[in-house]
N, C-alpha and C. Protein backbone atom coordinates (compact mmCIF):
# COMPACT_ATOMS: atom_id res chain seq x y z
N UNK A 1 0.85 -1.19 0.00
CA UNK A 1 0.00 0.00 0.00
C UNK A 1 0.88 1.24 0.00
N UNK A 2 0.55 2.37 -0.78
CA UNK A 2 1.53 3.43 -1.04
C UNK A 2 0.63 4.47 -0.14
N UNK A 3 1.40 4.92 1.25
CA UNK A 3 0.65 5.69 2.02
C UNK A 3 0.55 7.38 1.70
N UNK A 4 -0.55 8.05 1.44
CA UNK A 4 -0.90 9.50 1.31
C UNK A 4 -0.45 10.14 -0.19
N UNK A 5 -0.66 9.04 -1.20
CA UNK A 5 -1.01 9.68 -2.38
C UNK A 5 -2.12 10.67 -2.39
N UNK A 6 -2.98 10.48 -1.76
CA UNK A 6 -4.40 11.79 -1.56
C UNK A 6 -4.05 13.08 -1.39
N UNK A 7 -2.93 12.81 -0.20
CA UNK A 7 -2.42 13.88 0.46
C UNK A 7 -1.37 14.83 -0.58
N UNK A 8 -1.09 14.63 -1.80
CA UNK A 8 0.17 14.93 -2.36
C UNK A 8 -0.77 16.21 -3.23
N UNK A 9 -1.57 16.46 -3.42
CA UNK A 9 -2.56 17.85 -4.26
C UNK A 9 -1.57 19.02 -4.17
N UNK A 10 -1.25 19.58 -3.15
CA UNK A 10 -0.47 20.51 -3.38
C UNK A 10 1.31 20.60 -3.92
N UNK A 11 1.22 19.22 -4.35
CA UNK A 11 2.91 19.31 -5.20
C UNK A 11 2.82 19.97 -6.12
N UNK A 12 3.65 20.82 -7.02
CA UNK A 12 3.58 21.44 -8.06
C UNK A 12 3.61 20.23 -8.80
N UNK A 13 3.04 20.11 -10.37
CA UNK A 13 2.57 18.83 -11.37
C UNK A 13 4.47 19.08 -11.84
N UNK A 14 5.22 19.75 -12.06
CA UNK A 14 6.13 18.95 -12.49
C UNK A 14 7.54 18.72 -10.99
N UNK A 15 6.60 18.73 -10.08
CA UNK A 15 7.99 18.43 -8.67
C UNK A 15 7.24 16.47 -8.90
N UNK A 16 5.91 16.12 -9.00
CA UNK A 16 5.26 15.05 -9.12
C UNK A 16 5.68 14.39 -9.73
N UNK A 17 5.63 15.12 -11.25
CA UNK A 17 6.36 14.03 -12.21
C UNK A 17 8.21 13.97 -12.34
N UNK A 18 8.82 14.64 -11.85
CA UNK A 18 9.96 14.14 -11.22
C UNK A 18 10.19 13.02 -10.16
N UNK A 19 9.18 13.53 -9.61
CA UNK A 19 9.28 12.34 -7.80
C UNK A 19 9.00 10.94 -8.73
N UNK A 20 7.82 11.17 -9.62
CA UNK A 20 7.79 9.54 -10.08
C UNK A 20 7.97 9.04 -10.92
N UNK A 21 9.30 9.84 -12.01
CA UNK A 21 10.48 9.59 -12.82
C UNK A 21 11.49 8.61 -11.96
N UNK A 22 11.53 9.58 -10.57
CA UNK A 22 13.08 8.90 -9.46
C UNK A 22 12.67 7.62 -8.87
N UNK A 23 10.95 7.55 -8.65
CA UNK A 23 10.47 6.40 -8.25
C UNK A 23 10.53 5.31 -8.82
N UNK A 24 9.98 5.76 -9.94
CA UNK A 24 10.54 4.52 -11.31
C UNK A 24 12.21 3.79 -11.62
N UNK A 25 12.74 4.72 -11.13
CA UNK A 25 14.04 4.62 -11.37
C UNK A 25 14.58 3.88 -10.50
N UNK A 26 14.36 4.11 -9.25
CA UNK A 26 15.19 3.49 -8.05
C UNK A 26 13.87 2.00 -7.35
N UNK A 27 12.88 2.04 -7.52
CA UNK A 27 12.17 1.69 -7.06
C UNK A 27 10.80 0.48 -7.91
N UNK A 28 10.30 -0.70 -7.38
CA UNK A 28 9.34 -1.47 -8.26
C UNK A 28 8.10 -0.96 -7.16
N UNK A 29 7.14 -1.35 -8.14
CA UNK A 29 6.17 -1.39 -7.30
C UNK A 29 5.62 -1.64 -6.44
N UNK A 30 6.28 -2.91 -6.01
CA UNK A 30 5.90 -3.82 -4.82
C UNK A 30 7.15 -3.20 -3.91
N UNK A 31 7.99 -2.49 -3.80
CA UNK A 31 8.94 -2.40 -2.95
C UNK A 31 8.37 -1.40 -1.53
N UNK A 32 8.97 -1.88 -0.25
CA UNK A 32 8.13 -1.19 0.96
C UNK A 32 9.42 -0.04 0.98
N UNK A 33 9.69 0.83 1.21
CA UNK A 33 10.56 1.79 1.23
C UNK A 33 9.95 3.00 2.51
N UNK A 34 11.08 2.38 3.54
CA UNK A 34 11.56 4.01 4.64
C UNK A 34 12.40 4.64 4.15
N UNK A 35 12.05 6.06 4.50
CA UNK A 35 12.62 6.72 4.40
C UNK A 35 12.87 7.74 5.62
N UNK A 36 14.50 8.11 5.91
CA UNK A 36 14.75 8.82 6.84
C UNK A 36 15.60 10.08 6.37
N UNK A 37 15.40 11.32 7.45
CA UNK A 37 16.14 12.26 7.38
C UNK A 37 17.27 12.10 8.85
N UNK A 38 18.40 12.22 8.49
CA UNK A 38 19.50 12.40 9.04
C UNK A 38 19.42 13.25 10.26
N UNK A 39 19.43 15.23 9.24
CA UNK A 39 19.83 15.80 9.43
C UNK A 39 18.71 16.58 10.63
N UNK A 40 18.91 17.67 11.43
CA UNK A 40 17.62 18.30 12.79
C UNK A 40 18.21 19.67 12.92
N UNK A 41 17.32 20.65 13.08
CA UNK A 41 17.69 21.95 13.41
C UNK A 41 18.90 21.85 14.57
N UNK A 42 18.70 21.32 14.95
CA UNK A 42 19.48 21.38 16.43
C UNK A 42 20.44 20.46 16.62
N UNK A 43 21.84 20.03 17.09
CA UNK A 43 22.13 18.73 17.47
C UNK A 43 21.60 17.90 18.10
N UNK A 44 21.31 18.78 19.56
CA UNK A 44 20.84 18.18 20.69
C UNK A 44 19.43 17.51 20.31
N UNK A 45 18.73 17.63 19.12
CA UNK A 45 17.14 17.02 18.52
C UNK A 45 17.82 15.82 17.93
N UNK A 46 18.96 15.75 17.34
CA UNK A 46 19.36 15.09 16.08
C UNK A 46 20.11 13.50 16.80
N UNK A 47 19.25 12.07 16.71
CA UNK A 47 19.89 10.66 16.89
C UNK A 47 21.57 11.08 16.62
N UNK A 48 22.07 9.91 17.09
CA UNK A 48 23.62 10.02 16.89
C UNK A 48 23.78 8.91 15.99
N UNK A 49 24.57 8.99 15.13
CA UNK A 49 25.31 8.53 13.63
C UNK A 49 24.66 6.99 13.82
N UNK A 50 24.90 6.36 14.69
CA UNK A 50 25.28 4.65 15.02
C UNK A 50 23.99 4.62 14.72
N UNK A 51 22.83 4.91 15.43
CA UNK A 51 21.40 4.61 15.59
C UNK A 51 20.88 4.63 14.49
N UNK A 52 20.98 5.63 13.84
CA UNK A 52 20.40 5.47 12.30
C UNK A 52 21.43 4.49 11.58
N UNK A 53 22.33 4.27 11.46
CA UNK A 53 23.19 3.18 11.26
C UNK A 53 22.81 1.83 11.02
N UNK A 54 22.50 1.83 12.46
CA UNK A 54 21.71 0.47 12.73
C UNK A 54 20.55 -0.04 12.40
N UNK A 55 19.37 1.57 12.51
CA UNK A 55 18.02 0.91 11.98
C UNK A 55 18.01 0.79 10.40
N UNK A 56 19.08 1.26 9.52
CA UNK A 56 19.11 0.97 8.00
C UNK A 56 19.36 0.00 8.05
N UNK A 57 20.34 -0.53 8.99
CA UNK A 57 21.12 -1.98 8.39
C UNK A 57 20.48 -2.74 8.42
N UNK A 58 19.37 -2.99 9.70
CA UNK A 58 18.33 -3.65 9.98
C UNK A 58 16.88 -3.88 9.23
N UNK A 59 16.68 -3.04 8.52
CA UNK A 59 15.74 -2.55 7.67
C UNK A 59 16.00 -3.58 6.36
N UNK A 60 17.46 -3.04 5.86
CA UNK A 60 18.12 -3.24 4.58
C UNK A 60 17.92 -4.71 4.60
N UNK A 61 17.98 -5.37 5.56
CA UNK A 61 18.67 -7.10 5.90
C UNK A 61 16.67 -7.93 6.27
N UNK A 62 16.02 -6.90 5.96
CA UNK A 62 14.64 -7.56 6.45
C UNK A 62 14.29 -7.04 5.09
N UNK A 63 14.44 -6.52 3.75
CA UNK A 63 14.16 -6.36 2.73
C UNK A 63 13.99 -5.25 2.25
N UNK A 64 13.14 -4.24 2.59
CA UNK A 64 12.71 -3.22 2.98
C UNK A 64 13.98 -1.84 2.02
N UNK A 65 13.57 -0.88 1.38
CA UNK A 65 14.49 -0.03 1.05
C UNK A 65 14.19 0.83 2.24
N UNK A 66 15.93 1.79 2.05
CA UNK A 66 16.07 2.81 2.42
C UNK A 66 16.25 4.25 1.41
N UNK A 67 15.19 5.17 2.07
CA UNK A 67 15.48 6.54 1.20
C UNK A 67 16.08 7.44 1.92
N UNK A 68 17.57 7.91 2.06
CA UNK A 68 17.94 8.86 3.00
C UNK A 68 17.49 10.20 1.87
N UNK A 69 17.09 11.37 2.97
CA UNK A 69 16.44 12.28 2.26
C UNK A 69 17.38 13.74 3.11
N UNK A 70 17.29 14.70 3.08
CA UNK A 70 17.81 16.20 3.25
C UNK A 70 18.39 16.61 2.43
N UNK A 71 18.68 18.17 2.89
CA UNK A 71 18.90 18.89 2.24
C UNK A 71 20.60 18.98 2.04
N UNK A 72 21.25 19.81 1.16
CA UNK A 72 22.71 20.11 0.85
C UNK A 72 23.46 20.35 2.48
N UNK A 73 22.99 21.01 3.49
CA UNK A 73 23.46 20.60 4.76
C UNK A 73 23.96 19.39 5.51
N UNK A 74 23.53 18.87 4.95
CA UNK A 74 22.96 16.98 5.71
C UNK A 74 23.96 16.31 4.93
N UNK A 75 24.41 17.03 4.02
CA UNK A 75 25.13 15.71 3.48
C UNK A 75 26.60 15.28 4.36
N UNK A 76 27.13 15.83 4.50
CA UNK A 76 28.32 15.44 5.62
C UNK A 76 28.14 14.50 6.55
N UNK A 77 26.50 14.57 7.24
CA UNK A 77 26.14 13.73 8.03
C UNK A 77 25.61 12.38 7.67
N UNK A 78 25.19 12.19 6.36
CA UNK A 78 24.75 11.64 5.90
C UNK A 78 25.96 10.10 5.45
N UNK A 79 27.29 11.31 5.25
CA UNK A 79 28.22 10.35 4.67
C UNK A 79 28.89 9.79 5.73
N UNK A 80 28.48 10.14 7.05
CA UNK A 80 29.16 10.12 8.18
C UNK A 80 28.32 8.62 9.10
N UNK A 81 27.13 9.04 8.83
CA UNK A 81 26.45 7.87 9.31
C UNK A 81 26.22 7.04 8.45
N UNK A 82 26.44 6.78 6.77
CA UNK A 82 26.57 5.68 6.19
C UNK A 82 27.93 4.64 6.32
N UNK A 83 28.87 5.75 6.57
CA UNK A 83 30.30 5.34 6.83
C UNK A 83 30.36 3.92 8.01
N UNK A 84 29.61 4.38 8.67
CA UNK A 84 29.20 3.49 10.32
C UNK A 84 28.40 2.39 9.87
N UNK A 85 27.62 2.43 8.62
CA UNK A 85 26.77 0.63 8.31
C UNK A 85 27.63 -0.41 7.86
N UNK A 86 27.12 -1.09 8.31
CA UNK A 86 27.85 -2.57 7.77
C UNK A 86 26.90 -2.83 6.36
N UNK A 87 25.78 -2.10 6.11
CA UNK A 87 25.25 -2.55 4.35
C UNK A 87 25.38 -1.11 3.71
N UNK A 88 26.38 -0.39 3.86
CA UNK A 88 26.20 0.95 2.86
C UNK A 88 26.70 0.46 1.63
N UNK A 89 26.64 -0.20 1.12
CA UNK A 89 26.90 -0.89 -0.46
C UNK A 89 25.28 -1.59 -0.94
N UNK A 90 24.93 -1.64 0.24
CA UNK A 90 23.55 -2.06 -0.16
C UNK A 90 22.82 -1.68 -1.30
N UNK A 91 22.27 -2.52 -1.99
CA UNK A 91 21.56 -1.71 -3.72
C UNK A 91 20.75 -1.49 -3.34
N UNK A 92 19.81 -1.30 -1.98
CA UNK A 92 18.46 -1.36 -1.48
C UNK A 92 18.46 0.50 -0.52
N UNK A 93 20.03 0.67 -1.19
CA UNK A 93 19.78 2.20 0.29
C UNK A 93 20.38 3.02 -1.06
N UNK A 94 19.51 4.04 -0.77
CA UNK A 94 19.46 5.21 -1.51
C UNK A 94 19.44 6.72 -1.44
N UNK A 95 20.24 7.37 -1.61
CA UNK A 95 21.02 8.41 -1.41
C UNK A 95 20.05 9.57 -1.80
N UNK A 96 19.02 10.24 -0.99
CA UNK A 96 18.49 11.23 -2.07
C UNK A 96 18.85 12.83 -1.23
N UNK A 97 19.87 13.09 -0.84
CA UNK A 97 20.42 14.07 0.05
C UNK A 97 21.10 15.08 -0.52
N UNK A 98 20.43 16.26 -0.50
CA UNK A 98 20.87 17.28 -1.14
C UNK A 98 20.46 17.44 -3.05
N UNK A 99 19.84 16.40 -3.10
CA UNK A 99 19.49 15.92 -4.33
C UNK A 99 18.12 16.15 -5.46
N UNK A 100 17.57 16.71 -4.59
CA UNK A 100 15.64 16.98 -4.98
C UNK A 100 15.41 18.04 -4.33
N UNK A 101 14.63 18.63 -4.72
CA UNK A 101 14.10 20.47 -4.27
C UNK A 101 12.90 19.42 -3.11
N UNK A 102 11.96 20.87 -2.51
CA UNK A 102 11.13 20.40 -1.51
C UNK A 102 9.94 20.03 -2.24
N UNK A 103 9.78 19.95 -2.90
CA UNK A 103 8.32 19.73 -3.55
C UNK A 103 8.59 18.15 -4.19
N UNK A 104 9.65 18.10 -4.82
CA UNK A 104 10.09 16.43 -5.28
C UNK A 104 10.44 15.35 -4.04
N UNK A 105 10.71 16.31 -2.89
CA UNK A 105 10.75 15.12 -1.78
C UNK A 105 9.43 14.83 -1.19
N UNK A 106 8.90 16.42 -1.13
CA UNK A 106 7.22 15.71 -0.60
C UNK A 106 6.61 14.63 -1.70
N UNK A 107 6.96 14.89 -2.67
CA UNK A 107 6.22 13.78 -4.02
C UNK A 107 6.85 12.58 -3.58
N UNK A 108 8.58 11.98 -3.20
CA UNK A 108 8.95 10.72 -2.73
C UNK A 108 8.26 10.42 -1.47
N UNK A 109 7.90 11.51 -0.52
CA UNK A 109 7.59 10.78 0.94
C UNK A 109 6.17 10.39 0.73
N UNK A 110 5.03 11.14 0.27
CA UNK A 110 4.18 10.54 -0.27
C UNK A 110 3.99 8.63 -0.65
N UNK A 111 4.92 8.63 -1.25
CA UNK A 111 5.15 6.71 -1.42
C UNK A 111 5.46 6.25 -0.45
N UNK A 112 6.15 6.79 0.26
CA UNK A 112 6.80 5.90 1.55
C UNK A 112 6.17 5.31 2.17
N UNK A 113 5.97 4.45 3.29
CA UNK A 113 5.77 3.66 3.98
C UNK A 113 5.50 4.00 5.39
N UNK A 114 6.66 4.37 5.75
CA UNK A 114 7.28 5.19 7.00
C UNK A 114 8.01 6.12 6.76
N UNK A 115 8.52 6.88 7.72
CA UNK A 115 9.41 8.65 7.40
C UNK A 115 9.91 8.86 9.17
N UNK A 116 11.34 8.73 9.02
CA UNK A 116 11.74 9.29 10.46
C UNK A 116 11.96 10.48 10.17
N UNK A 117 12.11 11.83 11.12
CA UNK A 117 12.14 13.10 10.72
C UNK A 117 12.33 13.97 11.67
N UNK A 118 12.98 15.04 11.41
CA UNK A 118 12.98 16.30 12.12
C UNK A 118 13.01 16.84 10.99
N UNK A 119 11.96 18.57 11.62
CA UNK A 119 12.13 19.74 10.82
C UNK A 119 10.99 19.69 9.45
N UNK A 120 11.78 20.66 8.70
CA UNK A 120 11.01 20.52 7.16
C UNK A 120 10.80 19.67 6.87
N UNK A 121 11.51 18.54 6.22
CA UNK A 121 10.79 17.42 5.81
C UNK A 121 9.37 16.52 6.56
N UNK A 122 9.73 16.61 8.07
CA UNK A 122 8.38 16.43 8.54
C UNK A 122 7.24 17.26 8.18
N UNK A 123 7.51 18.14 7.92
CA UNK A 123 6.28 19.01 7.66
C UNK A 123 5.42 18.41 6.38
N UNK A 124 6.45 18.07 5.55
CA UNK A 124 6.24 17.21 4.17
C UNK A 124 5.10 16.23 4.46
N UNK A 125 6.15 15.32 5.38
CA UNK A 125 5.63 14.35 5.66
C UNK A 125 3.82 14.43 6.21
N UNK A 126 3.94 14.92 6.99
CA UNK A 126 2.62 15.32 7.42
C UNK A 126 1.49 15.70 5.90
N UNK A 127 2.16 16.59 5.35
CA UNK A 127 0.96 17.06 4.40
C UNK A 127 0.62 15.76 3.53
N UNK A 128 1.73 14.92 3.29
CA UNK A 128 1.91 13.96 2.55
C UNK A 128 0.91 12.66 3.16
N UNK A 129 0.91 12.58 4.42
CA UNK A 129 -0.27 11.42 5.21
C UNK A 129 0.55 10.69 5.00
N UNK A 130 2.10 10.83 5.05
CA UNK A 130 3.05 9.36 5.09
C UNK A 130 3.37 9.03 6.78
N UNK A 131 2.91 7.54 7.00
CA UNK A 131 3.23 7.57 8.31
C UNK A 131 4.45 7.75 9.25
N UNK A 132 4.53 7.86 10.53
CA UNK A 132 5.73 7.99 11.30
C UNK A 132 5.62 7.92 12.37
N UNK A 133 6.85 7.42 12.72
CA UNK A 133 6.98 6.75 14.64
C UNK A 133 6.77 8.03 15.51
C-alpha cells in the first residue's frame, strides 16, 4: 500500500512528475521503502550517527528499502552515518540528500511507507499522510 497519495494535491505537477520519474528509477512497485532524514535543526534534537546506522542496516537485511532524504546541509552527516553501516553498499539504500528540491521530496515521501524526521521534511511528511513513529 503506497501511504498518502491523496495527500500529495499541493505538489507542483512537475515536482510530481519528477518524484515519479526517481520512483521509477530506483524503485518497483511492490517495494516497501523508509525513508529517513539524518539531518535536525538542532544537534541536541538530532539521533547520533550509530542509531540510524543500525536501523538501515536492519531494515536493509529484512528487505525493505532505504530513502535517505535532506537537504545540501545533511550531506556530511549523511556520509558520516553511512560510513558506520555494515550494508552501505547495499543496492536497497538510496542516497536522495541534497538531491531533490522540496516539492520532489514531498512527491517521494508521499510513497513511503514510514518517514523518520525532524524539521522541514516532517512538515512534508505530514501534508503527505506518510506515516511515522
Amino acid at each position: 500500500m503506497q501511504m498518502g497519495r491523496r495527500g500529495s494535491r499541493w505538489i507542483p505537477p512537475a515536482a510530481k512528475e519528477e518524484a515519479e520519474r526517481l520512483w521509477q528509477a530506483h524503485f518497483a512497485p511492490t517495494d516497501k521503502v523508509i525513508a529517513i532524514n539524518i539531518g535536525a535543526s538542532w544537534a541536541t534534537k538530532r539521533w547520533i550517527d550509530a542509531y540510524f546506522a543500525v536501523v538501515a542496516d536492519t531494515y536493509l537485511r529484512r528487505g525493505y528499502h532505504i530513502a535517505v532524504m535532506g537537504g545540501p546541509m545533511d550531506m556530511e552527516m549523511v556520509e558520516e552515518c553511512r560510513a558506520r553501516m555494515e550494508e552501505r553498499e547495499h543496492p536497497h539504500l538510496h542516497i536522495f540528500t541534497g538531491k531533490v528540491s522540496l516539492g520532489v521530496l514531498a512527491g517521494l515521501l508521499s510513497r513511503c511507507i514510514l518517514f523518520h524526521h525532524d524539521g522541514l521534511p516532517g512538515q512534508c511528511m505530514s501534508a503527505s499522510q506518510c506515516t511515522s513513529p
